[in-house]
C-alpha atoms as a PDB file:
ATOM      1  CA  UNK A   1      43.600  42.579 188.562  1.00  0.00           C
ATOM      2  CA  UNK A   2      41.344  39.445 188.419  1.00  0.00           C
ATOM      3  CA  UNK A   3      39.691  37.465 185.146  1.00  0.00           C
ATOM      4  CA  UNK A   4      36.672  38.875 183.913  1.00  0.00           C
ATOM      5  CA  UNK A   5      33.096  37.712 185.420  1.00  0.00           C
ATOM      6  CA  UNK A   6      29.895  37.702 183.654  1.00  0.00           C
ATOM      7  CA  UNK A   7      26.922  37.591 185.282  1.00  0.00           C
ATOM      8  CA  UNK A   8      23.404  36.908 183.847  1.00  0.00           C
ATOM      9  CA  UNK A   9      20.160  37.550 186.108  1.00  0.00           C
ATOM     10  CA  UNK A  10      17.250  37.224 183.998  1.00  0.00           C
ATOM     11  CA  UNK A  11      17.073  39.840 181.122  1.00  0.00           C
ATOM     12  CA  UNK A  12      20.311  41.817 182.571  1.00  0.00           C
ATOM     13  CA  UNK A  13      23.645  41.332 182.443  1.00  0.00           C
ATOM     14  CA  UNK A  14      26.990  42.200 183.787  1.00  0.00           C
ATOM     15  CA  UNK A  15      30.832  41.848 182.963  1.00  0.00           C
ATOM     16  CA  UNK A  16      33.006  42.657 186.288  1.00  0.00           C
ATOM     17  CA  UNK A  17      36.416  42.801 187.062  1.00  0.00           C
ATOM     18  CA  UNK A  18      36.612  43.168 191.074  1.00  0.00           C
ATOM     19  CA  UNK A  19      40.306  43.445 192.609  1.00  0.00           C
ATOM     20  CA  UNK A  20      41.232  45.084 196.213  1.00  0.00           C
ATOM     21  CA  UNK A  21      37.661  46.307 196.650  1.00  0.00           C
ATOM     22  CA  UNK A  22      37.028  47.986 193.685  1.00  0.00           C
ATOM     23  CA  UNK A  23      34.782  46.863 190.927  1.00  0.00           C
ATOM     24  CA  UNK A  24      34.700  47.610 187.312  1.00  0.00           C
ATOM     25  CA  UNK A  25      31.481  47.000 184.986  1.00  0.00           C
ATOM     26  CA  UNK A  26      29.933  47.184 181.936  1.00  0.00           C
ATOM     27  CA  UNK A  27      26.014  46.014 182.093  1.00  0.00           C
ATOM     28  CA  UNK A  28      23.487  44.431 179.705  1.00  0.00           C
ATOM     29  CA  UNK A  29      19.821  44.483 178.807  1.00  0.00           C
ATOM     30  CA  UNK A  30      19.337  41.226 176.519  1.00  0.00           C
ATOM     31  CA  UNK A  31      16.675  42.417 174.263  1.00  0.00           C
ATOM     32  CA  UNK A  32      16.078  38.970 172.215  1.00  0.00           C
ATOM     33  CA  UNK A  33      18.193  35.447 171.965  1.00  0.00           C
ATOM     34  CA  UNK A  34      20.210  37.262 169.564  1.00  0.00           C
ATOM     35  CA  UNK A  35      20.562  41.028 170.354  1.00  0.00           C
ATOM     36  CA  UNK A  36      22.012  42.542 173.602  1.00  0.00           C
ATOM     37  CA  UNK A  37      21.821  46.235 174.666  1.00  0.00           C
ATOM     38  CA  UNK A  38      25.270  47.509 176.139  1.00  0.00           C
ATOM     39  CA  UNK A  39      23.583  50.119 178.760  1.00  0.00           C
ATOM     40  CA  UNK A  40      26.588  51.095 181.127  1.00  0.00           C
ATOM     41  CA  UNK A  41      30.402  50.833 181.711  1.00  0.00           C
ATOM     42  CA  UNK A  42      31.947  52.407 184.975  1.00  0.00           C
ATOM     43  CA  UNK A  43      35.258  51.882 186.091  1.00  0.00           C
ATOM     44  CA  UNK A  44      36.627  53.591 189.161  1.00  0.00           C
ATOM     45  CA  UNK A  45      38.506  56.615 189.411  1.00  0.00           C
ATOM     46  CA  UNK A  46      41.541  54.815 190.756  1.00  0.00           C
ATOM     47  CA  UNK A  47      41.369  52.477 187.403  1.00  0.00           C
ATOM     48  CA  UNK A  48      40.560  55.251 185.040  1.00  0.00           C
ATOM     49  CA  UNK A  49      43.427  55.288 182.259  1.00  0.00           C
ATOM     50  CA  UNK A  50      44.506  51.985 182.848  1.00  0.00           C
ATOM     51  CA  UNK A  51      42.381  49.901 179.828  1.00  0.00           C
ATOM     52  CA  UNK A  52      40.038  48.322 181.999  1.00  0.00           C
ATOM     53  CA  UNK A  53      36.921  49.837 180.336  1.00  0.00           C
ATOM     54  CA  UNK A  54      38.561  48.469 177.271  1.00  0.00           C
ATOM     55  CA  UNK A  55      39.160  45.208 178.625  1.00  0.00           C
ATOM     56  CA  UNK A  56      35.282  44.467 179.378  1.00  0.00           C
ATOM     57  CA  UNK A  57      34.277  45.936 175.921  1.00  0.00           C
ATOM     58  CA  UNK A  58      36.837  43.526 174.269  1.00  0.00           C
ATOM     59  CA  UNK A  59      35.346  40.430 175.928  1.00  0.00           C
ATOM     60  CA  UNK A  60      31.355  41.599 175.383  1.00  0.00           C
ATOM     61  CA  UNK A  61      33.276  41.787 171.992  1.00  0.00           C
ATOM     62  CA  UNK A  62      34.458  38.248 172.029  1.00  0.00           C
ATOM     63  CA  UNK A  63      31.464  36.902 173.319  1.00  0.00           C
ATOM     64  CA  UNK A  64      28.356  37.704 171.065  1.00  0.00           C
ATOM     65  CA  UNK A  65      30.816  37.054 168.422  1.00  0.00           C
ATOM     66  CA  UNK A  66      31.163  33.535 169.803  1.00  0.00           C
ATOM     67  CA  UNK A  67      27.660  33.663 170.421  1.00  0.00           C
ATOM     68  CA  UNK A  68      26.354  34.962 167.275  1.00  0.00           C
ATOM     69  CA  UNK A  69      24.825  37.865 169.079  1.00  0.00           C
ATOM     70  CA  UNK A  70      24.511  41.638 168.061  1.00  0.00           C
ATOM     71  CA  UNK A  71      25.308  44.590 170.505  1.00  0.00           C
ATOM     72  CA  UNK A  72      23.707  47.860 170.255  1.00  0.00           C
ATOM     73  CA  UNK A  73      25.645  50.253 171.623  1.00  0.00           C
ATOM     74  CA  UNK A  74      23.386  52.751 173.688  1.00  0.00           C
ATOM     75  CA  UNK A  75      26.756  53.559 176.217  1.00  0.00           C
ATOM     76  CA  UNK A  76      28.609  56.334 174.870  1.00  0.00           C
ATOM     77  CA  UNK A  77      32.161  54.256 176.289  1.00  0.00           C
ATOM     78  CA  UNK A  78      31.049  51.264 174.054  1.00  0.00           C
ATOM     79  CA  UNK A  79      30.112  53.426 171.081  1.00  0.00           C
ATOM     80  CA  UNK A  80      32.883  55.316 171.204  1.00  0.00           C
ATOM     81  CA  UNK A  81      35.289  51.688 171.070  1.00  0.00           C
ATOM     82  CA  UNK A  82      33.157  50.624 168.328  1.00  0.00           C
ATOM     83  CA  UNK A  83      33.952  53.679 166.170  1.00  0.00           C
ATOM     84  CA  UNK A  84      37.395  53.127 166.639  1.00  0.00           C
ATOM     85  CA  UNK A  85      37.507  49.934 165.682  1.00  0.00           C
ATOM     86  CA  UNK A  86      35.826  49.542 162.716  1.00  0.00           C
ATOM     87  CA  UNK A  87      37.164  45.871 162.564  1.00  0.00           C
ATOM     88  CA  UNK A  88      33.820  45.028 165.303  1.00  0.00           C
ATOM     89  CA  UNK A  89      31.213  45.959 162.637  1.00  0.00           C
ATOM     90  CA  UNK A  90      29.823  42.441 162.395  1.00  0.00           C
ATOM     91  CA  UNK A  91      28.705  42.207 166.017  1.00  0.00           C
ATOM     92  CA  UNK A  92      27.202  45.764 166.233  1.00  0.00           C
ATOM     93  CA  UNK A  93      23.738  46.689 165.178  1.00  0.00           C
ATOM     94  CA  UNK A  94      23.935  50.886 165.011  1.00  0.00           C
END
């Protein structure tokens, strides 16, 4: 698989990880400079079970932590990582 891409058009935004025509995502709404709405992850059936979904949760993660932005959760896939990892309280807003 290939590095993470984020893409930023405007007041949406995208993480993608694309390999042998098939494209994983998790999207965006950015709500204010410092608060981000995680709307949707999909990952294709040929990736399910792999940690890919994971993987673009960990970097939206990474990123408004290095940012100093807070997430709020409205995807059930991201919500259900952030329960689980109670150690990503500081970047969610629930």
């Amino acid at each position: 698989m290939s590095d993470i891409v984020r893409e930023t058009d405007g007041s949406k935004g995208r993480y993608v990880l694309a390999n042998d025509g098939l494209e994983a995502e998790l999207t965006y709404s950015i709500s204010s400079p410092t608060m981000i709405i995680a709307d949707h992850t999909g990952v294709p059936e040929a990736w399910k079970g792999q940690g890919v979904g994971l993987q673009l949760v960990e970097r939206l993660v990474t990123d408004a932590r290095a940012e100093g932005v807070k997430i709020v959760p409205l995807c059930p896939f991201v919500n259900a990582w952030r329960r689980k990892h109670p150690d990503w309280a500081d970047v969610f807003n629930v």
